[in-house]
N, C-alpha and C. Protein backbone atom coordinates (compact mmCIF):
# COMPACT_ATOMS: atom_id res chain seq x y z
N UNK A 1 0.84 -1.19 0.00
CA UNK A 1 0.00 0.00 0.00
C UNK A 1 0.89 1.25 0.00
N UNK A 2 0.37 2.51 -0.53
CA UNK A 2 1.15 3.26 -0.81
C UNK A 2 1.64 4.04 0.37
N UNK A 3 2.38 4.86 0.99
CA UNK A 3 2.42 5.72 1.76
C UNK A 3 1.31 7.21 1.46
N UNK A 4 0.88 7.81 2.63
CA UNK A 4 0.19 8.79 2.71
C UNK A 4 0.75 10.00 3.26
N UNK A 5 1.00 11.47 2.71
CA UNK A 5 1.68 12.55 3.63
C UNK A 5 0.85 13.22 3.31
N UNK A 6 0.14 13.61 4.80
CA UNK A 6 -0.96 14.75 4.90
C UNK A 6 -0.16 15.76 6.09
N UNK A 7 -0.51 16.87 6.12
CA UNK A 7 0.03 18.05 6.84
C UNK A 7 -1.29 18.97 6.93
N UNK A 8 -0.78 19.68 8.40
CA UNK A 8 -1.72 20.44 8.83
C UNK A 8 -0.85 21.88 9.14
N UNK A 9 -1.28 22.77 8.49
CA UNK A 9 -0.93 24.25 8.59
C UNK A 9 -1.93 25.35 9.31
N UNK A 10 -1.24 26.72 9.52
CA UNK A 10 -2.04 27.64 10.10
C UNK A 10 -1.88 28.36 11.14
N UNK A 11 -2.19 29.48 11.15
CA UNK A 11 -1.40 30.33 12.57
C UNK A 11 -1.77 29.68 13.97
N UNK A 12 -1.40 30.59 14.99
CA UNK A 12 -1.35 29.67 16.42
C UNK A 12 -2.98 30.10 16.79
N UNK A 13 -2.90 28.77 17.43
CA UNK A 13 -4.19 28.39 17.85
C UNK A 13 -5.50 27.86 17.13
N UNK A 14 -5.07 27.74 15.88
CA UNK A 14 -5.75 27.14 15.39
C UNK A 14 -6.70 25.63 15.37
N UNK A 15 -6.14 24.96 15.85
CA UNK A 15 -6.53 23.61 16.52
C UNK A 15 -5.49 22.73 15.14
N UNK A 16 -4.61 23.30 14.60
CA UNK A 16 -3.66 21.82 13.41
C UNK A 16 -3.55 20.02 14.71
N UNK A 17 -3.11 20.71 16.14
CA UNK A 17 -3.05 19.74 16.84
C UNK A 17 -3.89 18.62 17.11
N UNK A 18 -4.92 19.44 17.36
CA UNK A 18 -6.43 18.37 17.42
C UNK A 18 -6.98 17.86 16.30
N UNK A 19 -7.22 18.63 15.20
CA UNK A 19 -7.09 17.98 13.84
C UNK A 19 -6.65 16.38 13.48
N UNK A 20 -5.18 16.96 13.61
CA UNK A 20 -4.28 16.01 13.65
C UNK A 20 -4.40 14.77 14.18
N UNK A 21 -4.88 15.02 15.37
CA UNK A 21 -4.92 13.89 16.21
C UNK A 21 -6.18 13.13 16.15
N UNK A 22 -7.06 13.85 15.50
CA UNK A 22 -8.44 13.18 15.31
C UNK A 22 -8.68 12.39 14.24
N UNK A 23 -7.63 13.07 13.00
CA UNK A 23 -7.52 12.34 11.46
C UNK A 23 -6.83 11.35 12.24
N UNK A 24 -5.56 10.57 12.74
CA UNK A 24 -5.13 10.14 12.82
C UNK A 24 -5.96 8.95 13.45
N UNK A 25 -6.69 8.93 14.13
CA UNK A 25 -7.63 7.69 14.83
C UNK A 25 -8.80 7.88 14.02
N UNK A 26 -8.81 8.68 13.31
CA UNK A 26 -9.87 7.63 12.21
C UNK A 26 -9.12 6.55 10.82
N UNK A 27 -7.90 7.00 10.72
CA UNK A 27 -6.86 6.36 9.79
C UNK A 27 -6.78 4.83 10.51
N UNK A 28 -6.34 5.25 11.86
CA UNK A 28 -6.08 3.65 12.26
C UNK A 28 -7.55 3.10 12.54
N UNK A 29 -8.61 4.05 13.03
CA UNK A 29 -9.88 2.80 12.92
C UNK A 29 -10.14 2.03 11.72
N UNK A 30 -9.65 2.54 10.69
CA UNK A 30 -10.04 1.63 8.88
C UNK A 30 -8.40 1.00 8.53
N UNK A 31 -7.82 0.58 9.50
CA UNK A 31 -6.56 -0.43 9.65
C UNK A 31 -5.60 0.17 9.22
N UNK A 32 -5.22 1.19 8.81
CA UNK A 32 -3.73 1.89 9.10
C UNK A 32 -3.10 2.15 9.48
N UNK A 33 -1.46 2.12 9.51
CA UNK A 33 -0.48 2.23 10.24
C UNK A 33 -0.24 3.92 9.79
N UNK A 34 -0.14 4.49 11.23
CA UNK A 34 -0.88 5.69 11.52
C UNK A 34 0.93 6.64 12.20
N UNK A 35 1.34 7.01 11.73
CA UNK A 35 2.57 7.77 12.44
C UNK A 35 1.96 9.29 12.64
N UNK A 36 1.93 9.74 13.75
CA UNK A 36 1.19 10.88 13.88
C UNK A 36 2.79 11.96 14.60
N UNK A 37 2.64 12.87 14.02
CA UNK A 37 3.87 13.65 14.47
C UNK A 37 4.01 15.49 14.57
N UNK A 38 5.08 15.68 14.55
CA UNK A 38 4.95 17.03 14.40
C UNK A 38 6.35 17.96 14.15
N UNK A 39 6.46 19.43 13.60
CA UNK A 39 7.50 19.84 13.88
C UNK A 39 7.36 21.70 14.64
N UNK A 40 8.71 21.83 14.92
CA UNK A 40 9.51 20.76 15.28
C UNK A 40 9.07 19.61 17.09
N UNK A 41 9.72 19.04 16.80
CA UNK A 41 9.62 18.35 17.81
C UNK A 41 9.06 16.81 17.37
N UNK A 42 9.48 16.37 15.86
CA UNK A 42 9.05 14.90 15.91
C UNK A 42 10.25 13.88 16.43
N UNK A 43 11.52 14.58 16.28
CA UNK A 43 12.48 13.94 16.86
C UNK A 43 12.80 14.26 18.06
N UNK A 44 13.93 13.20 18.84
CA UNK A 44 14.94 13.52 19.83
C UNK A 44 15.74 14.94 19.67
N UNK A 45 16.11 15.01 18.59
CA UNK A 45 16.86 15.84 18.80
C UNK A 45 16.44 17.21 17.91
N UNK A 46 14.53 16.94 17.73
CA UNK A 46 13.93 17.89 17.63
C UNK A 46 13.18 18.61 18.59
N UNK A 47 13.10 17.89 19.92
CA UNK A 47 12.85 18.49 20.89
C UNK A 47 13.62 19.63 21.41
N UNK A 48 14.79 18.83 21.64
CA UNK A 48 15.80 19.85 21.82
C UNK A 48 15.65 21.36 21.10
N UNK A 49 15.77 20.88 19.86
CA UNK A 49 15.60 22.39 19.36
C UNK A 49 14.17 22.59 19.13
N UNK A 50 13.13 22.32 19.49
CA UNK A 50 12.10 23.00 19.77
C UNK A 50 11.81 24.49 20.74
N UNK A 51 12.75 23.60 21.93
CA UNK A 51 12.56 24.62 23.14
C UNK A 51 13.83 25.21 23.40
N UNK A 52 15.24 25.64 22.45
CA UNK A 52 15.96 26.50 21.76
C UNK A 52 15.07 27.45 21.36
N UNK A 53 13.94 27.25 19.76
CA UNK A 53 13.78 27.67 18.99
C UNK A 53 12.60 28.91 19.83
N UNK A 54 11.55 28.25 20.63
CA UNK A 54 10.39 29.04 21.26
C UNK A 54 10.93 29.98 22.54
N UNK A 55 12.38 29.01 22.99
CA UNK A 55 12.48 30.51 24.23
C UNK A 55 13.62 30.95 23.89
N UNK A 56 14.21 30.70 23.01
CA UNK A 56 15.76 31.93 22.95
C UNK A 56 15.61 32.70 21.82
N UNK A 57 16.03 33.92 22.63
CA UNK A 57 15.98 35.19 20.96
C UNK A 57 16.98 34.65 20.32
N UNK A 58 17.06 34.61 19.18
CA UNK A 58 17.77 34.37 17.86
C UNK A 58 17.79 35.32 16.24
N UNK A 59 18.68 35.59 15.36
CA UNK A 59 18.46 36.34 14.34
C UNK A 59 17.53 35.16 13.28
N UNK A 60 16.56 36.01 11.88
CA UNK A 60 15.61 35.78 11.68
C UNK A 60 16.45 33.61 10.26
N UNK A 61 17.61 33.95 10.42
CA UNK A 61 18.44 33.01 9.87
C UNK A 61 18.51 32.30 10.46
N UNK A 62 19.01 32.24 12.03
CA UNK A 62 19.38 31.44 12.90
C UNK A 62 18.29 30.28 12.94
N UNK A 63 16.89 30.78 12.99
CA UNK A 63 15.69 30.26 13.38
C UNK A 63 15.23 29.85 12.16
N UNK A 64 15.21 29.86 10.90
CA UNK A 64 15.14 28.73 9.71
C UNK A 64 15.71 27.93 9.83
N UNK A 65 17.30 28.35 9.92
CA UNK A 65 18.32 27.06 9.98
C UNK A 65 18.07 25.95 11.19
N UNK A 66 17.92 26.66 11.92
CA UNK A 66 17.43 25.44 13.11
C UNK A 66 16.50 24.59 12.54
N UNK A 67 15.00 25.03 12.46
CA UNK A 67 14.05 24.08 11.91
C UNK A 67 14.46 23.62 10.80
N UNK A 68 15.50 23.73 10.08
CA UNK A 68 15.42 23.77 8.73
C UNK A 68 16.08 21.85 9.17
N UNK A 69 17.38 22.20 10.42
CA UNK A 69 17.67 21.17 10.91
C UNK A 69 16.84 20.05 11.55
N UNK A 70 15.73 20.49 12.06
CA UNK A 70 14.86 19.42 13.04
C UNK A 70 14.18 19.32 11.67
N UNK A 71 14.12 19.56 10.90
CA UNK A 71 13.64 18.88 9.37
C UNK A 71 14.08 18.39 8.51
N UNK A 72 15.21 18.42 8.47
CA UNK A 72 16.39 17.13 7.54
C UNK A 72 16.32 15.92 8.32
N UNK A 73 16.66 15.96 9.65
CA UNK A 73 16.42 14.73 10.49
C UNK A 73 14.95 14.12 10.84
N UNK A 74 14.50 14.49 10.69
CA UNK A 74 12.89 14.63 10.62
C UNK A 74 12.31 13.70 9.62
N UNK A 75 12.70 14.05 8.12
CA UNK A 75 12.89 13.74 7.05
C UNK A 75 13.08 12.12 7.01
N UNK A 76 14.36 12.24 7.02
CA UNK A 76 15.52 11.13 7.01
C UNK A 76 14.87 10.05 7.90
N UNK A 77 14.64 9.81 9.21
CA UNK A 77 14.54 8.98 10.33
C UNK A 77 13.10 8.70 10.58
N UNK A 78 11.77 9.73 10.18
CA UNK A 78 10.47 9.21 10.34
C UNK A 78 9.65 9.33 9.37
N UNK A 79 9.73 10.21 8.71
CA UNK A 79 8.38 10.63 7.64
C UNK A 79 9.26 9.49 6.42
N UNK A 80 10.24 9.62 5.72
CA UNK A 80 10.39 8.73 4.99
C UNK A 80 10.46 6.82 4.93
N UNK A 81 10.73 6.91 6.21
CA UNK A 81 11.18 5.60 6.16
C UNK A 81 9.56 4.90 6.64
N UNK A 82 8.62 5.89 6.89
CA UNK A 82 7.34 5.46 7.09
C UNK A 82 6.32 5.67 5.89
N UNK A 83 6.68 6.90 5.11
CA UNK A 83 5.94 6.39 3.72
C UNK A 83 6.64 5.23 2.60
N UNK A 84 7.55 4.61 3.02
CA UNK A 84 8.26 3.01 2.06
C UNK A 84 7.55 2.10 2.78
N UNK A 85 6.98 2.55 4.22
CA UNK A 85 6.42 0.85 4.42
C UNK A 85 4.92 1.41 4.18
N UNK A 86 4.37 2.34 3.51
CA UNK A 86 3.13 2.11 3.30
C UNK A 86 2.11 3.11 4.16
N UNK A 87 2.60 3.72 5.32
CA UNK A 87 1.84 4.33 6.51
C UNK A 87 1.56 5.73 6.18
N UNK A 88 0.52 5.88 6.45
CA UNK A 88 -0.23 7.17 6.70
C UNK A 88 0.37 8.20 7.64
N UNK A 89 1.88 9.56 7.04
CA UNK A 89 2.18 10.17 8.02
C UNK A 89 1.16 11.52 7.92
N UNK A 90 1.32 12.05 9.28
CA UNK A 90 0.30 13.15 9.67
C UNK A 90 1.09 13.95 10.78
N UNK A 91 1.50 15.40 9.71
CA UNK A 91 2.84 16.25 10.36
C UNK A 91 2.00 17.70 10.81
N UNK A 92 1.82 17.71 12.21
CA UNK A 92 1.56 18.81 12.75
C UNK A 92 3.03 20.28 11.80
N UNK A 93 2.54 20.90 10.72
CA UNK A 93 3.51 21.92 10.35
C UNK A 93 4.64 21.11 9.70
N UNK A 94 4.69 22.08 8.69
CA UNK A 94 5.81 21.35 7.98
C UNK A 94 6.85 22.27 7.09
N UNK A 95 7.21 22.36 5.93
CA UNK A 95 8.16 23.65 5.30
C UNK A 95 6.92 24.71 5.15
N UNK A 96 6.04 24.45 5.10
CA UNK A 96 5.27 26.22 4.39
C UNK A 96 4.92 27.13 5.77
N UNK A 97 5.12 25.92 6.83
CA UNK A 97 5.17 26.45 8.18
C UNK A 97 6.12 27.93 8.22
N UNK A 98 7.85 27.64 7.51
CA UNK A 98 8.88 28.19 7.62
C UNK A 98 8.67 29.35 6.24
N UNK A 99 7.73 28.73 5.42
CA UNK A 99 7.91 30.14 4.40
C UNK A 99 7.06 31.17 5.03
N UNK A 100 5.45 30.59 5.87
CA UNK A 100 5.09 31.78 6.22
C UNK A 100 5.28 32.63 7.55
N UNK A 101 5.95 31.95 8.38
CA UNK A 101 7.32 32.79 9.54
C UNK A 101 8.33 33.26 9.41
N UNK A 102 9.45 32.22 8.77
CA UNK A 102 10.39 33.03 8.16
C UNK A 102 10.34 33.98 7.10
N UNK A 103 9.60 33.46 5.68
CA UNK A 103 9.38 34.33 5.09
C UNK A 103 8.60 35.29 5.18
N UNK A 104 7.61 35.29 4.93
CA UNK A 104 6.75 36.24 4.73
C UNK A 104 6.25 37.04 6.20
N UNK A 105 6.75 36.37 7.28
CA UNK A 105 6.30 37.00 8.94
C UNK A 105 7.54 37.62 9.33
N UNK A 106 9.04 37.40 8.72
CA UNK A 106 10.14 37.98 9.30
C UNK A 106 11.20 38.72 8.29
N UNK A 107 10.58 38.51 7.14
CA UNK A 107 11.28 38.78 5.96
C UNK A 107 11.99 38.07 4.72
N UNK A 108 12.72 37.10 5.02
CA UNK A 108 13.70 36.39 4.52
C UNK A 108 13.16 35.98 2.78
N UNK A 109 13.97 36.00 2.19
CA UNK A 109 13.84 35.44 0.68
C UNK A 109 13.15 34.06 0.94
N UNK A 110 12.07 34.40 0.11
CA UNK A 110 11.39 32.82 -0.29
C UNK A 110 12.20 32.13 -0.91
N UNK A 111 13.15 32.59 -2.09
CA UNK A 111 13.72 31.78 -2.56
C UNK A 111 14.92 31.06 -2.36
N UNK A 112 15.53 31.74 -1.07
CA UNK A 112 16.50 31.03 -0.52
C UNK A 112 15.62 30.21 0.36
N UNK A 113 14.78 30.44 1.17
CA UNK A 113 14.47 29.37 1.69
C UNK A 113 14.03 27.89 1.36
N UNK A 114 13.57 28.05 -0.37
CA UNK A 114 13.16 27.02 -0.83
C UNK A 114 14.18 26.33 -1.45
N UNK A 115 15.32 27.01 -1.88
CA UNK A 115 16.30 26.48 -2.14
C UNK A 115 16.95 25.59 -1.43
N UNK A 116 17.05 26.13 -0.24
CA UNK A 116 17.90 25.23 1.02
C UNK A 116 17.24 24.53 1.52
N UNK A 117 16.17 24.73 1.51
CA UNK A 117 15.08 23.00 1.80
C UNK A 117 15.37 21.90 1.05
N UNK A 118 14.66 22.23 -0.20
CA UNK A 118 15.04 21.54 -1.83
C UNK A 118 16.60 20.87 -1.53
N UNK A 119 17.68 21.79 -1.11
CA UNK A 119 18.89 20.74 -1.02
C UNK A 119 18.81 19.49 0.52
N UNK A 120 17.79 19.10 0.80
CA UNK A 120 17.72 18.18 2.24
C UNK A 120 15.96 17.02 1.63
N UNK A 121 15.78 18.28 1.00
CA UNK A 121 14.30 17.41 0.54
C UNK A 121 13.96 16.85 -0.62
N UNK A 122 14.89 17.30 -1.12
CA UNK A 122 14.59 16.92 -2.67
C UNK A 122 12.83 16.70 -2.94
N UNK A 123 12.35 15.92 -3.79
CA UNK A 123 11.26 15.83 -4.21
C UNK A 123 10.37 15.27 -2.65
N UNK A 124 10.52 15.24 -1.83
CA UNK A 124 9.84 14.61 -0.55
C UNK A 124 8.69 16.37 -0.38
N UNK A 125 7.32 16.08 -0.53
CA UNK A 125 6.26 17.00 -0.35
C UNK A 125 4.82 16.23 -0.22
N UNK A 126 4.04 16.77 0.88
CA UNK A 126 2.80 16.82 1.19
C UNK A 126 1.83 16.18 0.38
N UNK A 127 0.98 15.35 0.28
CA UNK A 127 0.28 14.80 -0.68
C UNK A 127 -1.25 15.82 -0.54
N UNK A 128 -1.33 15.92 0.17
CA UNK A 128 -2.23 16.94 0.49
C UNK A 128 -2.24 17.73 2.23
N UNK A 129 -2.24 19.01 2.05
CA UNK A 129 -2.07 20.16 3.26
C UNK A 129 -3.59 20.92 3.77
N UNK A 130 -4.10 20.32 5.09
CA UNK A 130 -5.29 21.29 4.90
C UNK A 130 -4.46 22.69 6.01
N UNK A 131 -5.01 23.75 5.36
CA UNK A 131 -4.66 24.98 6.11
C UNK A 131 -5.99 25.48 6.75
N UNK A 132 -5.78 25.68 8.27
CA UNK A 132 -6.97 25.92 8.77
C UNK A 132 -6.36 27.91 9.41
N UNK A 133 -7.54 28.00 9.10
CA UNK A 133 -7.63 29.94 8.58
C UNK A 133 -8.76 30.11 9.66
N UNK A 134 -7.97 31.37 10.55
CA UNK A 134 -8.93 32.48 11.42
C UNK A 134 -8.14 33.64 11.73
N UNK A 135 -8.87 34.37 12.00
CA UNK A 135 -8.29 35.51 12.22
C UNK A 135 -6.85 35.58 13.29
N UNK A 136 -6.00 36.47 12.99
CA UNK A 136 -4.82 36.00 14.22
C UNK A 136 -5.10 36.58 15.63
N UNK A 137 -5.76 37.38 15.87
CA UNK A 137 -6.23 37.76 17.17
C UNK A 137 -6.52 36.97 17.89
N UNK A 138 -7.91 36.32 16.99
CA UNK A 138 -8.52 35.10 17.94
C UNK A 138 -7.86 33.75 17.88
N UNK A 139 -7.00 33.61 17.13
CA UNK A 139 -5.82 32.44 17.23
C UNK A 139 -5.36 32.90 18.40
N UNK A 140 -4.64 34.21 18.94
CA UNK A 140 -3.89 34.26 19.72
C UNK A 140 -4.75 33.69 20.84
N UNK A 141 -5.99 34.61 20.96
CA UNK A 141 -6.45 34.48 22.50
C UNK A 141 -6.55 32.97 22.43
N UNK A 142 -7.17 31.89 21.64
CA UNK A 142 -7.39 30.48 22.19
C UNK A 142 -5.98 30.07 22.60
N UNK A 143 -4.46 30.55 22.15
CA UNK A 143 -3.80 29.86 21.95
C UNK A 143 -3.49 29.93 23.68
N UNK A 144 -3.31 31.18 24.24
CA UNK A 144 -3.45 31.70 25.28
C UNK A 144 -4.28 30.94 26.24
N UNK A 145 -5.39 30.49 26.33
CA UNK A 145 -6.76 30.09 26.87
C UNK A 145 -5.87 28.30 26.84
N UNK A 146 -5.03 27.80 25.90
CA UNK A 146 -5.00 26.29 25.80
C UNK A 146 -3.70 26.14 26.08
N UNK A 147 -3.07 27.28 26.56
CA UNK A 147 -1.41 26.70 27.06
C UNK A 147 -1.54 26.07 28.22
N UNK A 148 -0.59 25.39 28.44
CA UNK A 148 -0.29 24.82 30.13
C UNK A 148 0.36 25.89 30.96
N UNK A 149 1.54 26.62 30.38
CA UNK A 149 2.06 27.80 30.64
C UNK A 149 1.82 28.88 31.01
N UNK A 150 2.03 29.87 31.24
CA UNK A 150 0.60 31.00 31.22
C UNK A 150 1.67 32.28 30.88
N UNK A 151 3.17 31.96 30.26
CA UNK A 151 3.61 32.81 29.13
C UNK A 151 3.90 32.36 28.27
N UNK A 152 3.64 33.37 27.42
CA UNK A 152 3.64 32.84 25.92
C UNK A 152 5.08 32.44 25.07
N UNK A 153 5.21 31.54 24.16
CA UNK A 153 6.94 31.60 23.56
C UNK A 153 6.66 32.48 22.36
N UNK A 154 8.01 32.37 21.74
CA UNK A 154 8.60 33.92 21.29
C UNK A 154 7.40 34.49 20.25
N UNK A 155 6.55 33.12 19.46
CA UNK A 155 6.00 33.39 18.00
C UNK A 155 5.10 33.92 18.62
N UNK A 156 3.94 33.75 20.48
CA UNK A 156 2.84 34.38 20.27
C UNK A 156 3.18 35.31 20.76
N UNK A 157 4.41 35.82 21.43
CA UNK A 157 4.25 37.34 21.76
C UNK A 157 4.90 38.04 20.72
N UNK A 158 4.71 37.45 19.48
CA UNK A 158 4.76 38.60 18.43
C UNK A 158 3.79 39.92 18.03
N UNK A 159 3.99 40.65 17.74
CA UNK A 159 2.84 41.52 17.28
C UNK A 159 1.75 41.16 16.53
N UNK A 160 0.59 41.40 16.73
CA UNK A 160 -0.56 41.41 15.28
C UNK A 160 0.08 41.53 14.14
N UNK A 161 0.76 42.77 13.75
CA UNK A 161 1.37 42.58 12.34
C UNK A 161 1.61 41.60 12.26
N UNK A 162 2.71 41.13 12.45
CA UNK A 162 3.56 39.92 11.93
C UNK A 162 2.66 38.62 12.03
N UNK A 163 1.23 38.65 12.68
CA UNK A 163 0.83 37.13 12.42
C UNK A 163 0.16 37.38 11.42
N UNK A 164 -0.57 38.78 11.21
CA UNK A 164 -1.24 38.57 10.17
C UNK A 164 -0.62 38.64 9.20
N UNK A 165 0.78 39.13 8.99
CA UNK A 165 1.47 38.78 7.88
C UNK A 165 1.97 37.24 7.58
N UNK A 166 1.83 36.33 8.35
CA UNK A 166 1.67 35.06 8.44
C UNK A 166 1.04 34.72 7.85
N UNK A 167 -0.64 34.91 8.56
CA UNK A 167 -1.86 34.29 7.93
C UNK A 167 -1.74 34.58 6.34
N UNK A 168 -1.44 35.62 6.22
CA UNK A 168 -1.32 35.83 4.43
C UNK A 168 -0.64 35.87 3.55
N UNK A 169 0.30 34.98 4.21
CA UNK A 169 1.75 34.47 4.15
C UNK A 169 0.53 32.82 3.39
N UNK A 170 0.59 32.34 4.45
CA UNK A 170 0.27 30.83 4.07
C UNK A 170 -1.34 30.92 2.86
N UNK A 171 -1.95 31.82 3.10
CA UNK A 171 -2.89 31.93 1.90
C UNK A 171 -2.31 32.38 0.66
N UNK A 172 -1.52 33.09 0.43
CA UNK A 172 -0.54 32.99 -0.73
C UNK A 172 -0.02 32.21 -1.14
N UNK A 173 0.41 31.12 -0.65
CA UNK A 173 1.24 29.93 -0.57
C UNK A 173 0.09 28.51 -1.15
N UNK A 174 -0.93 29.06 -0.65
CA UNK A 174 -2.12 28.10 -0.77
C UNK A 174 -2.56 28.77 -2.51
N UNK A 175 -3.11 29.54 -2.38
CA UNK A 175 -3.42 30.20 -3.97
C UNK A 175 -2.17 29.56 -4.78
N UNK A 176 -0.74 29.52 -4.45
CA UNK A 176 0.23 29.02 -5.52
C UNK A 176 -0.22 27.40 -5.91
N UNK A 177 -0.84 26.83 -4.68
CA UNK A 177 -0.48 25.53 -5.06
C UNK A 177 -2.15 24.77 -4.76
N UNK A 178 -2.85 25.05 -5.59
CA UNK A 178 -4.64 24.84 -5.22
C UNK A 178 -4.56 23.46 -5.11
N UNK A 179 -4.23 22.91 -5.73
CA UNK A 179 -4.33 21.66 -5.37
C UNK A 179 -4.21 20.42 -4.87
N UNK A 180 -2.74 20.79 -3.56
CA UNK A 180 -2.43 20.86 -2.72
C UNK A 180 -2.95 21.36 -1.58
N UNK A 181 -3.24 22.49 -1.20
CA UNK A 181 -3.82 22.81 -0.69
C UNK A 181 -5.71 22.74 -0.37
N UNK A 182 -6.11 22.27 0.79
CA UNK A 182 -7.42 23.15 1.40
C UNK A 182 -7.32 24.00 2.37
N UNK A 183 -7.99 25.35 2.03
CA UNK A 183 -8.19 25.69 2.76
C UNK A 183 -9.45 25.70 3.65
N UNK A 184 -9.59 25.79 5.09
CA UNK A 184 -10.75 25.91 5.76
C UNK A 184 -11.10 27.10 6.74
N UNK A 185 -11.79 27.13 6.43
CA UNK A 185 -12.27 28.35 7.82
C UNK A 185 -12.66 27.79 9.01
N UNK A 186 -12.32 28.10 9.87
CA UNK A 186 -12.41 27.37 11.42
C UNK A 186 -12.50 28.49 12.61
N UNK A 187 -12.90 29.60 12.37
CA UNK A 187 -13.43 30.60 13.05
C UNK A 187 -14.26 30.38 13.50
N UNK A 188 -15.53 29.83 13.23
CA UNK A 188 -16.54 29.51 13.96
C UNK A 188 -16.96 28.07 14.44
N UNK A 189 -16.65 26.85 12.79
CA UNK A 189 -17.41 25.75 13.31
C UNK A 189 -16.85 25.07 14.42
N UNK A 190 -17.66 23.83 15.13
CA UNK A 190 -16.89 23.34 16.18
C UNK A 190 -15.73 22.42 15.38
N UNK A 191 -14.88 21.46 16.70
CA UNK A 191 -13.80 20.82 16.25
C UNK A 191 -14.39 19.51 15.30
N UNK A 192 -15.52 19.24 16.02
CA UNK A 192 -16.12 17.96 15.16
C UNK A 192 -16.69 18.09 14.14
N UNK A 193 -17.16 19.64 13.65
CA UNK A 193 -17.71 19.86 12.48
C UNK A 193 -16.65 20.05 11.36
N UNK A 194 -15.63 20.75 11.67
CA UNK A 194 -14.16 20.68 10.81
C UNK A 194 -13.58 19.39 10.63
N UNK A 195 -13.74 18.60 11.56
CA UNK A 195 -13.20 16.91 11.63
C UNK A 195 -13.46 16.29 10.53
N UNK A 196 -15.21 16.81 10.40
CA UNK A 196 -16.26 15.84 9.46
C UNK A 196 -15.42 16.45 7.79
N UNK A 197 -15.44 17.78 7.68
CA UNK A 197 -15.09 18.19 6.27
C UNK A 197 -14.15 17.52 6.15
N UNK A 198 -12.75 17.42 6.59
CA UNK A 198 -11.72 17.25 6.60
C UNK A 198 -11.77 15.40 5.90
N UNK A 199 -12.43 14.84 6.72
CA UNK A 199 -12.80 13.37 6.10
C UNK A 199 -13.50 13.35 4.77
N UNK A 200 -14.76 14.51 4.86
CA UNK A 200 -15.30 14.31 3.21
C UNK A 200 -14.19 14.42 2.45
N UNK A 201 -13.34 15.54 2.51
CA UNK A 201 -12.27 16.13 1.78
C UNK A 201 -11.46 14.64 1.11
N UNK A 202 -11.12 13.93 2.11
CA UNK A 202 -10.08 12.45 2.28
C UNK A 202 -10.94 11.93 1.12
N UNK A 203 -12.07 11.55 1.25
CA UNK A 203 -12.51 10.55 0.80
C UNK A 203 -13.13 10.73 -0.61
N UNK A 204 -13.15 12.23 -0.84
CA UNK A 204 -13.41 12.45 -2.43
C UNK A 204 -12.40 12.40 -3.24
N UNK A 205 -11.17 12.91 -2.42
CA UNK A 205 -9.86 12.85 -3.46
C UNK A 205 -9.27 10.98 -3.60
N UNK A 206 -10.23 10.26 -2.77
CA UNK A 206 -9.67 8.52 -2.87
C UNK A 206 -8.63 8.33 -2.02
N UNK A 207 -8.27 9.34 -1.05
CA UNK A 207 -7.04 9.35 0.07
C UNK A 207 -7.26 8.71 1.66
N UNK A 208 -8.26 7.63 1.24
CA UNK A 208 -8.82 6.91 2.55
C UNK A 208 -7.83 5.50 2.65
């Protein structure tokens, strides 16, 4: 059976997590081998630089290259070696994560960034990405409302600008590549009503 790479995008607070985790146990209820993950932080030694990346100031380079790192290894050690045996991976964030933070939220050339991916990724991309879309305000406050923490790391105490230059960061990104991409609006419905699209979505494109 073939391997499956689905990804979940979208500013903070969006629910990509719960999503995620909900596609994923309906994959294994219809007998699939189900790798459910995330970045950064799907590895050992993406943890590490997870919590580098969210509490230390860094320049807007430093902080591609890092993820850029917990995503070569990333790459290499789980998402690939799990779409050859056939399994359904499901990546909380993935590179368009980094075009619309690094790029388009902090500045940096898109095209270096895609370049220097491209040299770690070669043809390895998303079979399908749903991007879940709300306003960044109210991303922030849920994100706020669902921490364990009760301060925020570096991306949510960014300014409004910069998320909403995010959010329209990754809808640009989505317009480049329609067919790849869904987008959804998730401003209002509940988690189980987004759950449900998300499955019609699966099951019209034959990705069940």
């Amino acid at each position: 059976m073939k391997g499956l790479f689905i990804t979940f995008e979208g500013p903070e607070g969006a629910g990509k997590s719960t999503q995620a985790r909900l596609l994923a146990d309906w994959y294994r209820q219809k007998g699939r081998e189900v790798v459910l993950t995330r970045e950064p932080g799907g590895t050992e030694l993406g943890v590490e630089l997870r919590r580098l990346i969210l509490t230390r100031p860094m320049q807007a380079e430093t902080e591609f290259l890092l993820y850029s790192a917990d995503r070569a290894e990333h790459a290499a050690t789980v998402i690939r070696p799990a779409l050859a045996r056939g399994a359904v991976v499901i990546c909380d964030r993935w590179l368009d994560s980094s075009l619309a933070y690094q790029g388009y939220g902090r500045g940096l050339p898109l095209r270096w960034l895609e370049e220097v991916s491209r040299g770690f990724l070669g043809e390895l991309r998303p079979d399908l990405t749903f991007l879940l879309s709300l306003p960044p305000r109210l991303g922030l406050w849920r994100a706020k409302h669902r921490r364990a923490s009760s301060e925020p790391d570096r991306f949510e105490a960014e300014e409004l600008a910069f998320h909403q230059r995010v959010l329209d960061g990754f809808l640009e990104l989505a317009a480049r590549e329609p067919q790849r991409f869904v987008v959804m609006d998730v401003e209002k419905p509940f988690e189980e009503v987004v759950q449900r699209q998300i499955r019609r979505e699966l099951e019209s494109r034959g990705l069940v």
